[in-house]
C-alpha atoms as a PDB file:
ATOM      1  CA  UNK A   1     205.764 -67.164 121.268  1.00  0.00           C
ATOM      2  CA  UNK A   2     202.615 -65.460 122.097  1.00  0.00           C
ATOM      3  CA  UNK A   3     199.813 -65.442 120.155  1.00  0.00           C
ATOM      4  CA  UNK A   4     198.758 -62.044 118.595  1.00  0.00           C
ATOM      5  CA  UNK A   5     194.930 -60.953 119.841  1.00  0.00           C
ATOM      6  CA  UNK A   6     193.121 -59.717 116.415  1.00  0.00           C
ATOM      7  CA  UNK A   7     191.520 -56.311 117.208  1.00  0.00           C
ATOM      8  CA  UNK A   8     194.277 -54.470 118.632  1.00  0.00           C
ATOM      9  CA  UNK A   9     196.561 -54.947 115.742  1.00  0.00           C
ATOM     10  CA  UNK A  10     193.583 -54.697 113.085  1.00  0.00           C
ATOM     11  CA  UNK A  11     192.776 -50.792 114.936  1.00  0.00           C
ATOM     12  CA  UNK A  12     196.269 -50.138 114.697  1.00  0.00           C
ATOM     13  CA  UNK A  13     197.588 -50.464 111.346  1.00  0.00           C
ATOM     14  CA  UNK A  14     194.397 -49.585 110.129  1.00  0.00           C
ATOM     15  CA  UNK A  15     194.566 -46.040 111.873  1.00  0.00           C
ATOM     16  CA  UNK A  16     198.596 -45.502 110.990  1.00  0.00           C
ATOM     17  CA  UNK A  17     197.269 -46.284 107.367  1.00  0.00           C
ATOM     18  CA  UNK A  18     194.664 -43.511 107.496  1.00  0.00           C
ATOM     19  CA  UNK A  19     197.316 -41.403 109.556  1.00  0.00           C
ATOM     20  CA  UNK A  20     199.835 -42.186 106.819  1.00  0.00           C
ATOM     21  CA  UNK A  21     197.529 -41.415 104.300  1.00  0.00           C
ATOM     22  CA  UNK A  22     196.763 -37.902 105.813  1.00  0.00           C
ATOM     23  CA  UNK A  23     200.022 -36.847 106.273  1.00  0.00           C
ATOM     24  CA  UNK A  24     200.898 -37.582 102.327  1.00  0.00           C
ATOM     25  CA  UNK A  25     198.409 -35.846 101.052  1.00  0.00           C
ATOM     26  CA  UNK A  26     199.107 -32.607 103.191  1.00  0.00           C
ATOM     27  CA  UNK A  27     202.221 -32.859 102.295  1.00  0.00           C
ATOM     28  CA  UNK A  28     201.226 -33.296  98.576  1.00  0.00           C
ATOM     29  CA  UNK A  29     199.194 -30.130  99.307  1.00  0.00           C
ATOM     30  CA  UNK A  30     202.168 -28.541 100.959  1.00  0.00           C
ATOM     31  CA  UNK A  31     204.410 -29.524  98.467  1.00  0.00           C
ATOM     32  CA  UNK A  32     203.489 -29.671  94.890  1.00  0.00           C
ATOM     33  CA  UNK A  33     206.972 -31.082  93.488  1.00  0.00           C
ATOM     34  CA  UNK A  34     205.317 -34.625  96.116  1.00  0.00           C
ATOM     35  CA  UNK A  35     203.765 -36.035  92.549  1.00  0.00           C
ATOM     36  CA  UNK A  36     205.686 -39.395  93.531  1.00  0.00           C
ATOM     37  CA  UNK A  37     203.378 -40.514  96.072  1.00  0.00           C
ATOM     38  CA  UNK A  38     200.216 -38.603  94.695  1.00  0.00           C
ATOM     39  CA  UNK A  39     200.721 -40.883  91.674  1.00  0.00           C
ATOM     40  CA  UNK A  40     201.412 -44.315  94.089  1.00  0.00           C
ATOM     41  CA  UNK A  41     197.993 -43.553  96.008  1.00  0.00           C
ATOM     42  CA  UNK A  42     195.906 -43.251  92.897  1.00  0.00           C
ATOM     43  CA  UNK A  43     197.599 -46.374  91.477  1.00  0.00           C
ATOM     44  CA  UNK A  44     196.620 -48.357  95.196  1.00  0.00           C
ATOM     45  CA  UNK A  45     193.824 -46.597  95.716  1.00  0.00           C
ATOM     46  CA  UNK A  46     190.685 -47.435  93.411  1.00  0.00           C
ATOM     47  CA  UNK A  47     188.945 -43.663  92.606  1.00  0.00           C
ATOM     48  CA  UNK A  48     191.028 -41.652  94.577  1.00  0.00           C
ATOM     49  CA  UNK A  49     192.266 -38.443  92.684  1.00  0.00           C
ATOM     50  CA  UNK A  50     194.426 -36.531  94.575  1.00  0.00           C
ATOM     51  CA  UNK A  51     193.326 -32.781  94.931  1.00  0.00           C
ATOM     52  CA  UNK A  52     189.508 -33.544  95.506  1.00  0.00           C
ATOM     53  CA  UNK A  53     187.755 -34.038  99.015  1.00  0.00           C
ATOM     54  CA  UNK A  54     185.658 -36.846  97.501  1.00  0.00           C
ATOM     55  CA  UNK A  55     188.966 -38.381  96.645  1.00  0.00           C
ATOM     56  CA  UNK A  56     190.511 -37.630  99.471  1.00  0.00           C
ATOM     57  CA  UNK A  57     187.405 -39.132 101.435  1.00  0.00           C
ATOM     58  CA  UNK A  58     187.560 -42.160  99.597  1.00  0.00           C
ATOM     59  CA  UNK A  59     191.250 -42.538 100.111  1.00  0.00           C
ATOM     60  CA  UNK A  60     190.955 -42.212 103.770  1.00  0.00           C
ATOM     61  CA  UNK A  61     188.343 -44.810 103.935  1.00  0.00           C
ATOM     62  CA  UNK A  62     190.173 -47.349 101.348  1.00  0.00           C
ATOM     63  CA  UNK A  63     193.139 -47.124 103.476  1.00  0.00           C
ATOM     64  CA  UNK A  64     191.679 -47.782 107.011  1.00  0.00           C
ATOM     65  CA  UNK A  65     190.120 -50.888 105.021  1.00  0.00           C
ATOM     66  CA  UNK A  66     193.481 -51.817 103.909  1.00  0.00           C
ATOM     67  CA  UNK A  67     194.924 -51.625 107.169  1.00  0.00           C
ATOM     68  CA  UNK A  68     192.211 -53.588 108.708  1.00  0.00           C
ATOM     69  CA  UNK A  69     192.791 -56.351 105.828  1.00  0.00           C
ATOM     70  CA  UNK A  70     196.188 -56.285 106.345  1.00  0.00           C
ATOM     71  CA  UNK A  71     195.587 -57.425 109.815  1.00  0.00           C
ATOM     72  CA  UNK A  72     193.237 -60.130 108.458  1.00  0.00           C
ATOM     73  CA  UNK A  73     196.147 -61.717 106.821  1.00  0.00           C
ATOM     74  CA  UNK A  74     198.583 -60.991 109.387  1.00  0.00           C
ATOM     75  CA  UNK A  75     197.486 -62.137 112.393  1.00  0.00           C
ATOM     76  CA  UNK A  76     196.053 -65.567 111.569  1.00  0.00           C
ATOM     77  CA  UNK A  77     199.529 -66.100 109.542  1.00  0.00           C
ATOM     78  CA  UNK A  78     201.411 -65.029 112.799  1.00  0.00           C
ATOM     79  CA  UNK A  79     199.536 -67.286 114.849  1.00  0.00           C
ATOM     80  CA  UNK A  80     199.701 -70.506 112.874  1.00  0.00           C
ATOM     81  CA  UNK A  81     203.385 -70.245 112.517  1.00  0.00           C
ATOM     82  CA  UNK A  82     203.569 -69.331 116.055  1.00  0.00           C
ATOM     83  CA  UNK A  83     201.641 -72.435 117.205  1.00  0.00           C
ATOM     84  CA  UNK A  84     204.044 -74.556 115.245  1.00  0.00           C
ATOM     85  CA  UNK A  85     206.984 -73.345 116.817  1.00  0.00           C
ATOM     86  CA  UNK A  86     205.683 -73.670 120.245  1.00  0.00           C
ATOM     87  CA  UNK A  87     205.137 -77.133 119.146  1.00  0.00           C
ATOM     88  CA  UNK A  88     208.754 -77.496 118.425  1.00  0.00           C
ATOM     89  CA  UNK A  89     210.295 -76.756 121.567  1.00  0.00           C
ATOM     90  CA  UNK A  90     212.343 -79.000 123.331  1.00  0.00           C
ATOM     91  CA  UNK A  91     211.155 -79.342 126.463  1.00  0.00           C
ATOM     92  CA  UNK A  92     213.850 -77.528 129.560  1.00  0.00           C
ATOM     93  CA  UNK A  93     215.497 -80.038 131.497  1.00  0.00           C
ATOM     94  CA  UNK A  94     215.172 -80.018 135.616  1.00  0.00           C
ATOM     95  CA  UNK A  95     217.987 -79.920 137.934  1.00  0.00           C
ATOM     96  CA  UNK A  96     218.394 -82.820 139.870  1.00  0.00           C
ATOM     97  CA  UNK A  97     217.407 -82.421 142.845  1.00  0.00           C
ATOM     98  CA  UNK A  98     214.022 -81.708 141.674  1.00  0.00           C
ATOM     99  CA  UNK A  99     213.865 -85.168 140.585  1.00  0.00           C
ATOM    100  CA  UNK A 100     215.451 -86.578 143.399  1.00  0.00           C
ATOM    101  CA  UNK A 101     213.820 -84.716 146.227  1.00  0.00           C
END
């Protein structure tokens, strides 16, 4: 399997969690009935309080973090376990008249 490279998937979930992040809370300010996930983002979120722009600041900022860390787990994880499947393989056997040539 190949090995994941770091910064590419640390820039991307980070910036779909910022992007997912946006699009909730214009929804929530589309939609006020969207209390659901106004309530889950100030539960995840540490001082966020939806309705504010300083909240809304510091949401967008603790959730490109958490994307980032996210990839801080992921990608070392992925990588060991990938290594020790590689090691694993059996190796492919030849045709014979490679060997015989």
């Amino acid at each position: 399997m190949k090995r994941l490279s770091f910064l590419p998937i640390a820039w991307t979930l980070a910036i779909f969690a910022a992007a997912v992040f946006v699009l909730d809370n214009l929804a929530g300010a589309l939609f006020p009935n969207w209390w659901v996930m106004q309530r889950a983002w100030e539960l995840l979120l540490p001082d966020f309080i939806f309705g504010t722009w300083r909240g809304f600041f510091i949401g967008l900022v603790e959730s490109f973090v958490g994307g980032f860390g996210t990839a801080v787990l992921f990608v070392p994880i992925w990588n060991y376990f990938s290594a020790r499947r590689e090691s694993r393989t059996t190796p492919t056997m030849k045709p014979a008249s490679q060997d015989h040539g």
